[in-house]
C-alpha atoms as a PDB file:
ATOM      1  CA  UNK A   1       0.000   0.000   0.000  1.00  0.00           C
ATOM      2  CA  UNK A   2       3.054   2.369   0.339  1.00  0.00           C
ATOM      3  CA  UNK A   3       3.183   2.255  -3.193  1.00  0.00           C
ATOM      4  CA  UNK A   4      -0.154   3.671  -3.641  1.00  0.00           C
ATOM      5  CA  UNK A   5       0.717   6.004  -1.467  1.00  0.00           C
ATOM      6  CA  UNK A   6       3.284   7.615  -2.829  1.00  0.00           C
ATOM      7  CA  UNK A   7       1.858   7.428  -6.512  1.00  0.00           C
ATOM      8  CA  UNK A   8      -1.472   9.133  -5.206  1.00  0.00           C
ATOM      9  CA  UNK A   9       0.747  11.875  -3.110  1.00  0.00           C
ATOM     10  CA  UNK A  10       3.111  12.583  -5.525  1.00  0.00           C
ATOM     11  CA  UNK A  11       1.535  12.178  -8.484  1.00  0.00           C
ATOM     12  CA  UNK A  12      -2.246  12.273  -8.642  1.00  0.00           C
ATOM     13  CA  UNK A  13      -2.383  15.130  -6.471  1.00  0.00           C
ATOM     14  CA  UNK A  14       0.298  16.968  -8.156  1.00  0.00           C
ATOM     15  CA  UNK A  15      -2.040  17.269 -11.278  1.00  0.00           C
ATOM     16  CA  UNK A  16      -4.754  19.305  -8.964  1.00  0.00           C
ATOM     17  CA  UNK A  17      -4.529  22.636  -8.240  1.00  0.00           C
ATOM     18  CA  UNK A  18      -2.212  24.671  -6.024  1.00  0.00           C
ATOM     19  CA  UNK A  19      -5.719  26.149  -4.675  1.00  0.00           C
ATOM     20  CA  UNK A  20      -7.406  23.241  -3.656  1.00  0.00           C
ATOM     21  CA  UNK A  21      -8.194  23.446  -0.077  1.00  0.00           C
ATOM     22  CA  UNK A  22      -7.357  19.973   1.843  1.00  0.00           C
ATOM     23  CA  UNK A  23      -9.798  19.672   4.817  1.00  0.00           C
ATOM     24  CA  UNK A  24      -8.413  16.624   6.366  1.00  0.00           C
ATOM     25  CA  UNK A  25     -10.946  14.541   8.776  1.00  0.00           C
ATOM     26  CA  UNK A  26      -8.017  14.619  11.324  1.00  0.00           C
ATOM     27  CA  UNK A  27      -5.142  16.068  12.364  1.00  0.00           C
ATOM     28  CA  UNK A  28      -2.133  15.291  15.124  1.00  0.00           C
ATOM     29  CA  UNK A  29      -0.821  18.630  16.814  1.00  0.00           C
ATOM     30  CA  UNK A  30      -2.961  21.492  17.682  1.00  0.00           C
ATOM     31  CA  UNK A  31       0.051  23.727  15.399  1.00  0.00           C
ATOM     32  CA  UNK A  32      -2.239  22.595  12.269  1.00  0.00           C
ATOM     33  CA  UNK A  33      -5.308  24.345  13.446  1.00  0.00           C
ATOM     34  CA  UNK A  34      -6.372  27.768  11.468  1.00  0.00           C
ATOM     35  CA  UNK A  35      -7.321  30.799  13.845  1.00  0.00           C
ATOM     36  CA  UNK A  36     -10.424  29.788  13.383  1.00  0.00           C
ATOM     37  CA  UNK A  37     -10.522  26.348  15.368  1.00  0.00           C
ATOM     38  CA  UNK A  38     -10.846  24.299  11.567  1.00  0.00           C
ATOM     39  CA  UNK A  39      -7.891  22.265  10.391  1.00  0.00           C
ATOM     40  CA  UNK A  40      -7.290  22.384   6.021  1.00  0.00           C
ATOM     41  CA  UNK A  41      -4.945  24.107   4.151  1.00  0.00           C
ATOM     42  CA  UNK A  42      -4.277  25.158   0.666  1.00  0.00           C
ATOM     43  CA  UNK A  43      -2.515  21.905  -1.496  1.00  0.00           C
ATOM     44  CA  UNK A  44       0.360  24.049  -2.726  1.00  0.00           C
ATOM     45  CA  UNK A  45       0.921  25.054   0.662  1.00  0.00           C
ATOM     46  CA  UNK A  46       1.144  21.559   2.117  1.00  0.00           C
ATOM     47  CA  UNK A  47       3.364  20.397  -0.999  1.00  0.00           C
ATOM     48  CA  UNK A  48       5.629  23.786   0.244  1.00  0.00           C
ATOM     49  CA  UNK A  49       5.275  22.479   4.471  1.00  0.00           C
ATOM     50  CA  UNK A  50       4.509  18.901   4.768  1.00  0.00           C
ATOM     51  CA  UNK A  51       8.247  16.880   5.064  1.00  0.00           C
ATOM     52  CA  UNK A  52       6.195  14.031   4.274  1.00  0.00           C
ATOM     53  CA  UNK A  53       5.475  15.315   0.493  1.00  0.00           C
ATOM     54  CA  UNK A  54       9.247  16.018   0.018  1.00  0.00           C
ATOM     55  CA  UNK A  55      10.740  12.513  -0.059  1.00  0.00           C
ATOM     56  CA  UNK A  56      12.419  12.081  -3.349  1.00  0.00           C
ATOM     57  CA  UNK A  57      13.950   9.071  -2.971  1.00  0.00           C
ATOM     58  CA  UNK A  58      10.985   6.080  -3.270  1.00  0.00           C
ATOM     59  CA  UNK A  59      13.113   4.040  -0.897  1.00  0.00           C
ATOM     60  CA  UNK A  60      13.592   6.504   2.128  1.00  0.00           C
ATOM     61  CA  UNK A  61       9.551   7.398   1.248  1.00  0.00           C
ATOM     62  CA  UNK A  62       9.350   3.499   2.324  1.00  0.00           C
ATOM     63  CA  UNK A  63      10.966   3.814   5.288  1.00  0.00           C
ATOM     64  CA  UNK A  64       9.691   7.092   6.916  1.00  0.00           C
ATOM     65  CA  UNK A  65       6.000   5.102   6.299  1.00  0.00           C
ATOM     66  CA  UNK A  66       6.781   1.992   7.688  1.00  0.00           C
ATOM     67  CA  UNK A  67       9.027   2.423   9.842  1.00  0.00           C
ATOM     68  CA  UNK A  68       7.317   5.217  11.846  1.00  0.00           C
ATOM     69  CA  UNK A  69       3.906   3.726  12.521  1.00  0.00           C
ATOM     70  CA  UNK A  70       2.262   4.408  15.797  1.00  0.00           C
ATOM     71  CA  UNK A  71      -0.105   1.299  17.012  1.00  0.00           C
ATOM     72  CA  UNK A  72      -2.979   0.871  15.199  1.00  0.00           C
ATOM     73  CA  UNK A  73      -5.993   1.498  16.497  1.00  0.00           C
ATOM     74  CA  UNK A  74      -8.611  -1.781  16.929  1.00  0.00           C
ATOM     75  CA  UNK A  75     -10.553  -1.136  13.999  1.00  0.00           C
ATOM     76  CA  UNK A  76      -8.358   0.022  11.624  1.00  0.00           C
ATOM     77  CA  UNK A  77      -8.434  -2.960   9.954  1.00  0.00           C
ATOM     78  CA  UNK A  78     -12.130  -2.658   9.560  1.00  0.00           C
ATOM     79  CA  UNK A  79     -11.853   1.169   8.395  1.00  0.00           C
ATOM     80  CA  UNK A  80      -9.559   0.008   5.570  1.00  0.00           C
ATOM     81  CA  UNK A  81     -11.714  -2.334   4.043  1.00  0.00           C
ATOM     82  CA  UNK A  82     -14.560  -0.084   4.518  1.00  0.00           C
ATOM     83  CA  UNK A  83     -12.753   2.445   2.630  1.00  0.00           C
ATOM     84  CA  UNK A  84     -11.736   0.431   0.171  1.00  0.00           C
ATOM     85  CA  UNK A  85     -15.686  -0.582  -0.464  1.00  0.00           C
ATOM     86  CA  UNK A  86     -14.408  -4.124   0.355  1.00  0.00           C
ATOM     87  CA  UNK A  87     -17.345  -4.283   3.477  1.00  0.00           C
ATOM     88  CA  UNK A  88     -20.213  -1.819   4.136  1.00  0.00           C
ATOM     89  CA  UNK A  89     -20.639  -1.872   8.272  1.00  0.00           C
ATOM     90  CA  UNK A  90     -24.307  -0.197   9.594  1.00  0.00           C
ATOM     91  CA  UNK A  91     -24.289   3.702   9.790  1.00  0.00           C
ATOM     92  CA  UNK A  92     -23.735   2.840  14.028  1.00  0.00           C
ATOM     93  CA  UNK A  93     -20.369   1.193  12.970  1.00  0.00           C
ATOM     94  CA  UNK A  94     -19.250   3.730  10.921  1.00  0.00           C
ATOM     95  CA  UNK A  95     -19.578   6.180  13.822  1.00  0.00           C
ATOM     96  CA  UNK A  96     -17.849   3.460  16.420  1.00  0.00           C
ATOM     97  CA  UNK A  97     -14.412   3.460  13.827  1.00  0.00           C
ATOM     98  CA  UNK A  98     -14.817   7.277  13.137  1.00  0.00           C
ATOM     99  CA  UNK A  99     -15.035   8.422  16.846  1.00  0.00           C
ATOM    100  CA  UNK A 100     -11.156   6.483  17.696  1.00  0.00           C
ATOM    101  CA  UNK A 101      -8.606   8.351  17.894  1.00  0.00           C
ATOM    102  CA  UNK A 102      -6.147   9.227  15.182  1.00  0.00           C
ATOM    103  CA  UNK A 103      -3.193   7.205  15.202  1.00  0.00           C
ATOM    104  CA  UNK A 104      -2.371   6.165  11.510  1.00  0.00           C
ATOM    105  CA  UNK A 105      -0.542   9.252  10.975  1.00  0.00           C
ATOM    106  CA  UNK A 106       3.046   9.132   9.992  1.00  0.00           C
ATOM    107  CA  UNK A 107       5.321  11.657  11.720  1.00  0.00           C
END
């Protein structure tokens, strides 16, 4: 999946717009929120910010994602394949995975 990853970062995204506003469903630090209390953040500006999008090499890319992994959280599992479309859990379930914390963040 780090693959994907990277091609979707990296590439994909690349082709959008500078302008774009990215309103992430979470964030990690209280540094990324606006004045405002809301987290999101123009894409140019992350591509400019974010260390994570400035990884040329593939292989150190790799490494900073795998080998920096926090515990995942008990569902995770679940909210993969959910996002993937792979199962479709009741509207209660949803909620459940969405209200854990985030910890799939690399750093």
């Amino acid at each position: 999946m780090v693959g994907d990853l990277r091609e979707t970062l990296y590439k994909r995204y690349k082709e959008l717009s500078d302008e774009l506003v990215v309103l992430p469903a979470h964030y990690m630090t209280n540094d990324e929120l606006n004045e405002d209390g809301s987290v999101g953040k123009k894409l140019g500006e992350l591509y400019q910010d974010n260390h994570g999008l400035n990884v040329d090499d593939e292989q150190e890319f790799r490494r900073m994602v795998t080998e920096n992994l926090p515990p995942q959280p008990n569902a995770y599992q679940e909210i993969r394949e959910t996002n993937m479309g792979k199962i479709s859990p009741e509207t209660e379930k949803k909620r459940e995975m969405e209200i854990g914390p985030n910890r799939c963040a690399v750093k």
